[in-house]
PDB file of N, CA and C in Angstrom:
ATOM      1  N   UNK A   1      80.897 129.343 143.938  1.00  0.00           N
ATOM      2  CA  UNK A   1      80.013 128.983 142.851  1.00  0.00           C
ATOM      3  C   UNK A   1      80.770 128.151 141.831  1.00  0.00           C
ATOM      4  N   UNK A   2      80.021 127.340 140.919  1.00  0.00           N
ATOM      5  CA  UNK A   2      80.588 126.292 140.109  1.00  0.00           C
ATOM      6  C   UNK A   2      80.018 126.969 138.744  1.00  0.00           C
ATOM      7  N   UNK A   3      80.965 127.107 138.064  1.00  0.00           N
ATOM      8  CA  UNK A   3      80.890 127.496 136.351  1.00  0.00           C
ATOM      9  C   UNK A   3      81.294 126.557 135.386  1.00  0.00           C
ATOM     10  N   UNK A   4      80.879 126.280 134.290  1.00  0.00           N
ATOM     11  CA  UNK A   4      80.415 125.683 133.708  1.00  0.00           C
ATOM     12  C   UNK A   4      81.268 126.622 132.424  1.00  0.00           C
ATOM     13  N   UNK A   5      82.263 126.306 131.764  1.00  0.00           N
ATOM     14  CA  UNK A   5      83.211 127.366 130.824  1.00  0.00           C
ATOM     15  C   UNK A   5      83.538 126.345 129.558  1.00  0.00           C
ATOM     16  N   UNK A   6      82.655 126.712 128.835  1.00  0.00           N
ATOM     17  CA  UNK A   6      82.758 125.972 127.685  1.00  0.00           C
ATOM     18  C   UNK A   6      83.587 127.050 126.197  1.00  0.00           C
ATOM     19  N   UNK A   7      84.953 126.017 125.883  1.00  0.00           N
ATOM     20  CA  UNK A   7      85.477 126.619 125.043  1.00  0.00           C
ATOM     21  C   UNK A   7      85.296 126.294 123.225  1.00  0.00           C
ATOM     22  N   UNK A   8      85.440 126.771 122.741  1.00  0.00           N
ATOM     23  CA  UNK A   8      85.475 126.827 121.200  1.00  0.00           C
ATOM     24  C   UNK A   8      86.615 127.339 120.320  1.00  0.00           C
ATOM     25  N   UNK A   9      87.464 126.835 119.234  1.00  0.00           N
ATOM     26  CA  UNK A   9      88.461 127.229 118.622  1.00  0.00           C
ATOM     27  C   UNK A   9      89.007 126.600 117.589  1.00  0.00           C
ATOM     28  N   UNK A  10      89.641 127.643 116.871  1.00  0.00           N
ATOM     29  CA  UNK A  10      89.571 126.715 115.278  1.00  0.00           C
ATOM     30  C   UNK A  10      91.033 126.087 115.399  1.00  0.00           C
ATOM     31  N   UNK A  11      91.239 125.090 114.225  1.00  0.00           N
ATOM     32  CA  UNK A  11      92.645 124.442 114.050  1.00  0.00           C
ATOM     33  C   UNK A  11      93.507 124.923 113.787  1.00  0.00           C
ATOM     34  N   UNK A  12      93.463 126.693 113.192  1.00  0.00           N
ATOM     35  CA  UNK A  12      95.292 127.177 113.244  1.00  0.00           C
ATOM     36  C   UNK A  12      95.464 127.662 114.099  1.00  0.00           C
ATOM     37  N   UNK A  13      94.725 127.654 115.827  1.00  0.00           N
ATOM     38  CA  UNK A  13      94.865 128.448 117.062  1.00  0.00           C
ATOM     39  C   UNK A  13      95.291 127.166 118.072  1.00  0.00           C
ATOM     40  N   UNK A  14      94.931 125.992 117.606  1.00  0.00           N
ATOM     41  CA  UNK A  14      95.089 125.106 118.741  1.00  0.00           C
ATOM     42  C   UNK A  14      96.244 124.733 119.112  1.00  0.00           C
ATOM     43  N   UNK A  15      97.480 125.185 118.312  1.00  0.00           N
ATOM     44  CA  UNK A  15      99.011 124.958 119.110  1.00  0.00           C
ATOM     45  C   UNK A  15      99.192 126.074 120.111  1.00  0.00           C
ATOM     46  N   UNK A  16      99.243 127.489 119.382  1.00  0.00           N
ATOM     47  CA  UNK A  16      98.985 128.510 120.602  1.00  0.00           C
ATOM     48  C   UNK A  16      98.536 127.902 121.649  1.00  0.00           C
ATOM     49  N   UNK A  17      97.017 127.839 121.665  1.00  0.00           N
ATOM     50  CA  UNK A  17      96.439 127.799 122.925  1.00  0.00           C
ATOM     51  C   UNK A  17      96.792 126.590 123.731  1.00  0.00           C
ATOM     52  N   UNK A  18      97.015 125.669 122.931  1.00  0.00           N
ATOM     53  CA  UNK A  18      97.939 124.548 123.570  1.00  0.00           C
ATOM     54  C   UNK A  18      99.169 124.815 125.056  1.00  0.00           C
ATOM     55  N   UNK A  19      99.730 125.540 124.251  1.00  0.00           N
ATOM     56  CA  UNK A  19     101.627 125.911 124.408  1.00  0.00           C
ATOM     57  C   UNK A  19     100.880 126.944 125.995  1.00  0.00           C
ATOM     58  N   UNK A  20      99.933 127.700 125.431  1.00  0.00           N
ATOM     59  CA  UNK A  20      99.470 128.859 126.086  1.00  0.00           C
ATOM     60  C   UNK A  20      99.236 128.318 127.453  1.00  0.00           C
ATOM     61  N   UNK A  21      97.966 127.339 127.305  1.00  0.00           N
ATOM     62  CA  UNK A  21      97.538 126.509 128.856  1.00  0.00           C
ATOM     63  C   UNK A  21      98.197 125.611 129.459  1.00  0.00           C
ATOM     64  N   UNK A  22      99.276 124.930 128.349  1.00  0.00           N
ATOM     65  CA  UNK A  22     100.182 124.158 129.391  1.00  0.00           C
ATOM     66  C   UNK A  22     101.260 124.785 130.241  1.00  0.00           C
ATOM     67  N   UNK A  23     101.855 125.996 130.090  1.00  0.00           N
ATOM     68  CA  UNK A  23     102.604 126.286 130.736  1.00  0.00           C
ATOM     69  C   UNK A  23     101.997 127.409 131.547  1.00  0.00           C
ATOM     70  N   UNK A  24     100.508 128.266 131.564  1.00  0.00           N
ATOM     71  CA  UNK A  24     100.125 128.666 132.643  1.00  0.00           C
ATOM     72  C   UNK A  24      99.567 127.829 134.291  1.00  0.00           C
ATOM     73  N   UNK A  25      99.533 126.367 133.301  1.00  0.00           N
ATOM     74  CA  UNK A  25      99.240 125.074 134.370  1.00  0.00           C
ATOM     75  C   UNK A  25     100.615 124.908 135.085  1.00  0.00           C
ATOM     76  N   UNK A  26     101.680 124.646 134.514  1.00  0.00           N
ATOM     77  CA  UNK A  26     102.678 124.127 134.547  1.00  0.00           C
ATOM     78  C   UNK A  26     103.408 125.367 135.792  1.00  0.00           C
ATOM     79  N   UNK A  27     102.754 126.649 135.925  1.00  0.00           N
ATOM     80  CA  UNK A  27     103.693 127.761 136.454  1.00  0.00           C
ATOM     81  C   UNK A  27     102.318 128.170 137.406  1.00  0.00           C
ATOM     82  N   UNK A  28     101.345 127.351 137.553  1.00  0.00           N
ATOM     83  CA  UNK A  28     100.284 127.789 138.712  1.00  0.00           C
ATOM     84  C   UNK A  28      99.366 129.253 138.778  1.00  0.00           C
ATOM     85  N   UNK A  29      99.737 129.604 137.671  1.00  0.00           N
ATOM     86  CA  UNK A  29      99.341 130.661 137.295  1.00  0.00           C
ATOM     87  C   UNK A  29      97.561 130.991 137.149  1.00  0.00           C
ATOM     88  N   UNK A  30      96.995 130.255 137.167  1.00  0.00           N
ATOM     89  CA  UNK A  30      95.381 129.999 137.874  1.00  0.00           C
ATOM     90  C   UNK A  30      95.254 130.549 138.994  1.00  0.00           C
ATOM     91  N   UNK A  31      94.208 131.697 139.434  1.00  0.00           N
ATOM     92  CA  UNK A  31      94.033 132.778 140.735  1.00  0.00           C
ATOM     93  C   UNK A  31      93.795 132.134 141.516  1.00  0.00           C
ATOM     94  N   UNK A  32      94.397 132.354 143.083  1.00  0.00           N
ATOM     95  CA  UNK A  32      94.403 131.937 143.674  1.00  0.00           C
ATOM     96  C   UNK A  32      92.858 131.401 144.515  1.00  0.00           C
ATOM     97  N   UNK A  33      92.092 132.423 143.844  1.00  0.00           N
ATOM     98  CA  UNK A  33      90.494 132.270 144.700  1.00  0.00           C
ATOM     99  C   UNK A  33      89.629 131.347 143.316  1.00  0.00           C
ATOM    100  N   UNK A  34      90.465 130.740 142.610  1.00  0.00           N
ATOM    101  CA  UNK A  34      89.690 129.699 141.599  1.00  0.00           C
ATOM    102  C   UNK A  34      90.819 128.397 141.301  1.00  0.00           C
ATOM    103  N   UNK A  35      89.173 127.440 141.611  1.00  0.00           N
ATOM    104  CA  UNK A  35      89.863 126.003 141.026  1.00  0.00           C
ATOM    105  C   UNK A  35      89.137 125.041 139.990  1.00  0.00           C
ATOM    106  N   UNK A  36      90.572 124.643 139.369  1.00  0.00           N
ATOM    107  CA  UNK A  36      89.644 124.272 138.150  1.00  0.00           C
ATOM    108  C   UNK A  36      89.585 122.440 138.749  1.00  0.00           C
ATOM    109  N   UNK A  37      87.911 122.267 139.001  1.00  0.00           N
ATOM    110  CA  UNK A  37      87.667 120.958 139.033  1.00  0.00           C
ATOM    111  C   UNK A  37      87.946 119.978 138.503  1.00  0.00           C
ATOM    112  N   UNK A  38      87.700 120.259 136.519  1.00  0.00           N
ATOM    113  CA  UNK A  38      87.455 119.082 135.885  1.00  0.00           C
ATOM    114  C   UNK A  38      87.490 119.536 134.773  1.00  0.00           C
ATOM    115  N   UNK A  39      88.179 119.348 133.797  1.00  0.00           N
ATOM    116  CA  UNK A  39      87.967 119.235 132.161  1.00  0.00           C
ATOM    117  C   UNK A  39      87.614 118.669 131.247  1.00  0.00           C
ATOM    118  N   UNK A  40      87.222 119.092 130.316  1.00  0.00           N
ATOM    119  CA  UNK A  40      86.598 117.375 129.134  1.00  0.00           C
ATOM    120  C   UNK A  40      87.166 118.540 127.727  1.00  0.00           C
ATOM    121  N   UNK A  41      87.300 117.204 126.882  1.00  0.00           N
ATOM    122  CA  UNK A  41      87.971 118.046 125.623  1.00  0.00           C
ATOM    123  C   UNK A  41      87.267 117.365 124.553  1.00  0.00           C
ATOM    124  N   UNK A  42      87.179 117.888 123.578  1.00  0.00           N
ATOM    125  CA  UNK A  42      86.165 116.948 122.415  1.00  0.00           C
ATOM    126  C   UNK A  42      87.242 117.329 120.901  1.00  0.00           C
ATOM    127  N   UNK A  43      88.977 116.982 121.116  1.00  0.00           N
ATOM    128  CA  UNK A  43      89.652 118.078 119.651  1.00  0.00           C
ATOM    129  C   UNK A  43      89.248 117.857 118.330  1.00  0.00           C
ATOM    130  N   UNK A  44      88.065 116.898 118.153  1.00  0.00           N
ATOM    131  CA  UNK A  44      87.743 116.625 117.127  1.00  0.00           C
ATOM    132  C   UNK A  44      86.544 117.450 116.292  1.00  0.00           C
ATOM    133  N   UNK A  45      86.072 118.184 117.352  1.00  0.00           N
ATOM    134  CA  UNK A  45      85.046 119.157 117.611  1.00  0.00           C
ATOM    135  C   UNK A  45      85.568 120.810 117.581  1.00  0.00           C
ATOM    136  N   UNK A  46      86.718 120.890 118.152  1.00  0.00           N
ATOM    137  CA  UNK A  46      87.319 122.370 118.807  1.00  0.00           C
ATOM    138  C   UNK A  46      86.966 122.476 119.334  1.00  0.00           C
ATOM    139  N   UNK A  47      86.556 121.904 120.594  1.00  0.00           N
ATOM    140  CA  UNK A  47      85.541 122.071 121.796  1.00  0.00           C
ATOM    141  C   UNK A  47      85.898 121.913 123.140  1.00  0.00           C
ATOM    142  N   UNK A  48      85.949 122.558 124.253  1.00  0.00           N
ATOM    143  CA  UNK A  48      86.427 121.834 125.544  1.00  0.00           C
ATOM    144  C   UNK A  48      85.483 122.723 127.025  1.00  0.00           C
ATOM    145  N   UNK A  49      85.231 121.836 127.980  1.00  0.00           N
ATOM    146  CA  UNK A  49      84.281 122.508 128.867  1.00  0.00           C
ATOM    147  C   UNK A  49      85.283 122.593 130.311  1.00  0.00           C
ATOM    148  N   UNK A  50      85.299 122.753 130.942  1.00  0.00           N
ATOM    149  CA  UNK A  50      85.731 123.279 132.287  1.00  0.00           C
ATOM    150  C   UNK A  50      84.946 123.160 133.109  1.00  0.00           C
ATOM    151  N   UNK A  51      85.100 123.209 134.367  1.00  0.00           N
ATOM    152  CA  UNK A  51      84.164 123.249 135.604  1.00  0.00           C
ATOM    153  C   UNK A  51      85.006 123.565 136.465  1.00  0.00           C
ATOM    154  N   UNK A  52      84.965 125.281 136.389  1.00  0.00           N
ATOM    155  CA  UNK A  52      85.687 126.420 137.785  1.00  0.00           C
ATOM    156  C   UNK A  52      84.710 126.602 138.739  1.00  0.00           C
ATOM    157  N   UNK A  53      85.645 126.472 140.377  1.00  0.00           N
ATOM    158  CA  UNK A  53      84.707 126.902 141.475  1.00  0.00           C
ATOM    159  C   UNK A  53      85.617 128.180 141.644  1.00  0.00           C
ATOM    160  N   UNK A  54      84.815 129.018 141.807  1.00  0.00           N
ATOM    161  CA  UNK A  54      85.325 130.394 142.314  1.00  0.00           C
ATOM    162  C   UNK A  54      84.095 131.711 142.991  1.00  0.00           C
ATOM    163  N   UNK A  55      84.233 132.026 143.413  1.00  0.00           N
ATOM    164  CA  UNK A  55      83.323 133.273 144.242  1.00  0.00           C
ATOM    165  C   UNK A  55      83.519 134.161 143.503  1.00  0.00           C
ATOM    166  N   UNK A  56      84.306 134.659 142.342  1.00  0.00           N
ATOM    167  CA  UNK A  56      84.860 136.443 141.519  1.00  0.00           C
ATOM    168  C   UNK A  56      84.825 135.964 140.342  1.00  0.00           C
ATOM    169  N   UNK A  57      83.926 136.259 140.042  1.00  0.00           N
ATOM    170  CA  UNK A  57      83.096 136.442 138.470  1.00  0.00           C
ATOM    171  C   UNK A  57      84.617 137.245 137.923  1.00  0.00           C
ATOM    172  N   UNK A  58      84.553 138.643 138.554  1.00  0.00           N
ATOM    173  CA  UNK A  58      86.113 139.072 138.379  1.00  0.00           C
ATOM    174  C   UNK A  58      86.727 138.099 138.117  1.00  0.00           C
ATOM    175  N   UNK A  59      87.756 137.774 138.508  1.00  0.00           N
ATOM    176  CA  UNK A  59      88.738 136.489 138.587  1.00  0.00           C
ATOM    177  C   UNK A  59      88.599 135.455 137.414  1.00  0.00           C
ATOM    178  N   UNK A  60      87.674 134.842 136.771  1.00  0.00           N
ATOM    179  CA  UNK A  60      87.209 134.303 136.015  1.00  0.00           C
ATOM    180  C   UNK A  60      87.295 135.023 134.894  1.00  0.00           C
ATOM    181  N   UNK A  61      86.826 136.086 134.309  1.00  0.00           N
ATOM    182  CA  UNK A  61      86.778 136.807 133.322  1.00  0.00           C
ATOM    183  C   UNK A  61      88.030 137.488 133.059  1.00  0.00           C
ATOM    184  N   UNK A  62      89.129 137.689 134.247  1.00  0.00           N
ATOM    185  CA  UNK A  62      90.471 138.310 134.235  1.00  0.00           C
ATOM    186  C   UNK A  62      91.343 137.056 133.559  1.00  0.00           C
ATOM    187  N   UNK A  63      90.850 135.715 134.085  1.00  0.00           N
ATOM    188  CA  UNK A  63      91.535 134.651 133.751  1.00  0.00           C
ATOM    189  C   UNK A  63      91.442 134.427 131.958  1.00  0.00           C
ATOM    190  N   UNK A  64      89.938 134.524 131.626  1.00  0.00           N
ATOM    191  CA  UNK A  64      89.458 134.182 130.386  1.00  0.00           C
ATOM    192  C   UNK A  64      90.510 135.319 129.356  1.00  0.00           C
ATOM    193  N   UNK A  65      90.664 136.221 129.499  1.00  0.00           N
ATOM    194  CA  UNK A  65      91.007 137.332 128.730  1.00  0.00           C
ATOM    195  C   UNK A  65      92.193 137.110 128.130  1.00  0.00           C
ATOM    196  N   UNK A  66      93.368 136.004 129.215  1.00  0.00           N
ATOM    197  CA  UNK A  66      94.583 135.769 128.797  1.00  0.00           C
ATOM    198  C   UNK A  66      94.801 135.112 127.423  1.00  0.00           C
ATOM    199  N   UNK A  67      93.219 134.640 126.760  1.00  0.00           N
ATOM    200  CA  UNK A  67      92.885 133.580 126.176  1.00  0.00           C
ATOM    201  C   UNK A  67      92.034 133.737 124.972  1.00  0.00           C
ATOM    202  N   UNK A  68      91.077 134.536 125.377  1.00  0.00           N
ATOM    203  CA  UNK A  68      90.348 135.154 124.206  1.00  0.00           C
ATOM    204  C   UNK A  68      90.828 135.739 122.780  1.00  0.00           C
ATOM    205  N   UNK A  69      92.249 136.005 122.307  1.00  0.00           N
ATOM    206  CA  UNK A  69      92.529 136.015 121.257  1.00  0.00           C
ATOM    207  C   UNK A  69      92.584 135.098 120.689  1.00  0.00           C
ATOM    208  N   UNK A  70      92.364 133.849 121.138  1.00  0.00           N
ATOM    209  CA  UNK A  70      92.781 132.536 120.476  1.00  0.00           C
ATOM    210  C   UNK A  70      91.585 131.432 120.501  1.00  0.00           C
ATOM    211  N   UNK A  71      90.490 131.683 121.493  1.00  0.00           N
ATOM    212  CA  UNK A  71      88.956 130.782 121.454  1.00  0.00           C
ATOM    213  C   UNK A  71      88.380 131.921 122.244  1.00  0.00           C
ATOM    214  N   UNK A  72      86.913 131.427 121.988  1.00  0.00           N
ATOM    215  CA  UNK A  72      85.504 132.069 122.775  1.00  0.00           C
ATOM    216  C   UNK A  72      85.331 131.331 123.329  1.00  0.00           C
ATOM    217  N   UNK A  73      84.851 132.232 124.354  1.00  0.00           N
ATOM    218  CA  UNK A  73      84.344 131.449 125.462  1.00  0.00           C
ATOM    219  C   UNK A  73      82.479 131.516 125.931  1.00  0.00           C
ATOM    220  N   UNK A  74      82.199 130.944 126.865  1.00  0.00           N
ATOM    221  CA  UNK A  74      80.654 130.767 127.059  1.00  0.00           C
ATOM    222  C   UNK A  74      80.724 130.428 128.518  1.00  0.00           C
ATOM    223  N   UNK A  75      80.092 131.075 129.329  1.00  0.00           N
ATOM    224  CA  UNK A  75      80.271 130.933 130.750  1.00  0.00           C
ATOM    225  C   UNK A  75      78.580 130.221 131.191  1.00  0.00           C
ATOM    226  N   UNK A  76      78.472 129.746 131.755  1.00  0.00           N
ATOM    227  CA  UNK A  76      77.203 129.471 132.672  1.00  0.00           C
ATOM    228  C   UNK A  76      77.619 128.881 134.524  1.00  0.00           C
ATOM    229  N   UNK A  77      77.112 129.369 135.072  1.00  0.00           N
ATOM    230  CA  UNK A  77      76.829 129.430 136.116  1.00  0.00           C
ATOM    231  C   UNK A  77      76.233 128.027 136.343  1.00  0.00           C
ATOM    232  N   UNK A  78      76.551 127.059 137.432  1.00  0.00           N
ATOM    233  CA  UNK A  78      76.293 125.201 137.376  1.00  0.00           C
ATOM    234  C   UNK A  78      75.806 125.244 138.900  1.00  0.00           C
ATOM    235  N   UNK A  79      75.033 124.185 139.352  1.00  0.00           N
ATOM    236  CA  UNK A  79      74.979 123.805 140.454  1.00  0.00           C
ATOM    237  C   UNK A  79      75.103 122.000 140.232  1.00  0.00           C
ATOM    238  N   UNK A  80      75.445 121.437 141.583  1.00  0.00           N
ATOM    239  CA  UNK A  80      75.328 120.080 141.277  1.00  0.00           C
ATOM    240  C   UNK A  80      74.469 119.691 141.761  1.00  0.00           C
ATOM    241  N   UNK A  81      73.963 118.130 140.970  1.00  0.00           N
ATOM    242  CA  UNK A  81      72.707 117.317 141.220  1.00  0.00           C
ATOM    243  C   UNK A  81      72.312 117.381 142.546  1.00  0.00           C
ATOM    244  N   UNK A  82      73.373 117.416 143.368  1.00  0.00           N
ATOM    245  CA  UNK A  82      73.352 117.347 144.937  1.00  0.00           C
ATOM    246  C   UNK A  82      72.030 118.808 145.622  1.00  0.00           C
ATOM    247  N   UNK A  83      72.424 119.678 144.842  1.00  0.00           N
ATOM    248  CA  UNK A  83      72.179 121.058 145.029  1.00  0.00           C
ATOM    249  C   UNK A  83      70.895 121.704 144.254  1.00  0.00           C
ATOM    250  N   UNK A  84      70.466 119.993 143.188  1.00  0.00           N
ATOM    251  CA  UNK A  84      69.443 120.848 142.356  1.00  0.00           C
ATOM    252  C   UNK A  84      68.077 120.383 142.959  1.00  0.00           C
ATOM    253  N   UNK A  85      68.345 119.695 144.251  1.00  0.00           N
ATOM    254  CA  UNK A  85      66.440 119.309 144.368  1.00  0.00           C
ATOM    255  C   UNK A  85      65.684 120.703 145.015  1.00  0.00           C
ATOM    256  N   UNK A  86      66.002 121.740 145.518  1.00  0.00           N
ATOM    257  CA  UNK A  86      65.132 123.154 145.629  1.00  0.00           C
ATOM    258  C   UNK A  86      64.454 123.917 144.951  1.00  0.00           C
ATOM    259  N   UNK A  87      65.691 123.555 143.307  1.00  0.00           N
ATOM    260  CA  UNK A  87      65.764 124.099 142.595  1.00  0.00           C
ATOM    261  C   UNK A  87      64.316 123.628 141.377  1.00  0.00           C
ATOM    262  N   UNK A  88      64.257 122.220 141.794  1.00  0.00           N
ATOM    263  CA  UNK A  88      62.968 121.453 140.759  1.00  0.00           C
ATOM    264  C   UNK A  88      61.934 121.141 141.763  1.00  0.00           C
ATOM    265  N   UNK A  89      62.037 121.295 142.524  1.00  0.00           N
ATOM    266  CA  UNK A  89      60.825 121.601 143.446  1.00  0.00           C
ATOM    267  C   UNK A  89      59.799 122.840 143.296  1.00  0.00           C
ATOM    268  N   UNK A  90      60.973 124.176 143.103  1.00  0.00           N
ATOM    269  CA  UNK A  90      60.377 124.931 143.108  1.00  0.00           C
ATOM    270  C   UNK A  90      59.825 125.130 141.317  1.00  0.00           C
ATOM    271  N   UNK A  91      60.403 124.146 140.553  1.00  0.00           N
ATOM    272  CA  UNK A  91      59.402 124.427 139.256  1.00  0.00           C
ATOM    273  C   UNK A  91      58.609 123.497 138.740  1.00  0.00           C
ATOM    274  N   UNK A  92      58.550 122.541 140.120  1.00  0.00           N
ATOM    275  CA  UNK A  92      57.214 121.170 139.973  1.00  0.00           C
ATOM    276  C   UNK A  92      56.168 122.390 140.657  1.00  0.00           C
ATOM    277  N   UNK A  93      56.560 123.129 141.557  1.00  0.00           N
ATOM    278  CA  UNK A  93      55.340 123.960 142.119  1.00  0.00           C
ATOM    279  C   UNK A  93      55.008 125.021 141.359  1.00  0.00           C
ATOM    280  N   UNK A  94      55.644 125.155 140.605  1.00  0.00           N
ATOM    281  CA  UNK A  94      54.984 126.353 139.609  1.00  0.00           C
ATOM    282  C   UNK A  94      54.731 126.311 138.183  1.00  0.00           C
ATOM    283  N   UNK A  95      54.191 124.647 137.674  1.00  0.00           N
ATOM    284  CA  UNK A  95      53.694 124.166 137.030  1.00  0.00           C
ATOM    285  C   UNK A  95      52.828 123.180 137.627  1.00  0.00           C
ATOM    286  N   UNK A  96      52.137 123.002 138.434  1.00  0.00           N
ATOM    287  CA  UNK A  96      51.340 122.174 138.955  1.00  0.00           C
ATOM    288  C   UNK A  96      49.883 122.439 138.209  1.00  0.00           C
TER     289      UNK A  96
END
């Protein structure tokens, strides 16, 4: 499954969390049953989104925790465009 992990955090946390994610990147330290696709960062905002594929909701939330003293987080559950025509089909048919 593809998640959708949108972060939030104020400006006296962003060296921490800085220091924090570059060297859990840097030491591979990301579970082995999750990968992180793609990032976008907005630091002008405190804002940054993610896009993890992983099967363990576990795993994800074990990951988030290392982190949560320093931003919140917001999880949603993603599918891609590829993956969404079933999905609007089935709510063109149940607004018809």
């Amino acid at each position: 499954m593809l998640f959708a992990v949108t972060v939030t955090y104020t400006s006296g946390d962003v060296g921490k969390l800085a220091q924090r994610f570059a060297k859990e990147v840097e030491e591979g330290e990301l579970s082995e049953d999750m990968t992180m696709v793609t990032r976008y960062h907005s630091p002008l905002t405190k804002w940054a989104c993610m896009i993890i594929e992983t099967d363990s909701a576990e795993s994800l939330h074990l990951w988030a925790i290392k982190y949560n003293d320093l931003a919140d987080f917001e999880v949603h559950p993603v599918v891609t465009e590829e993956k969404m025509g079933p999905v609007v089909e089935e709510v063109l048919a149940r607004h018809q």
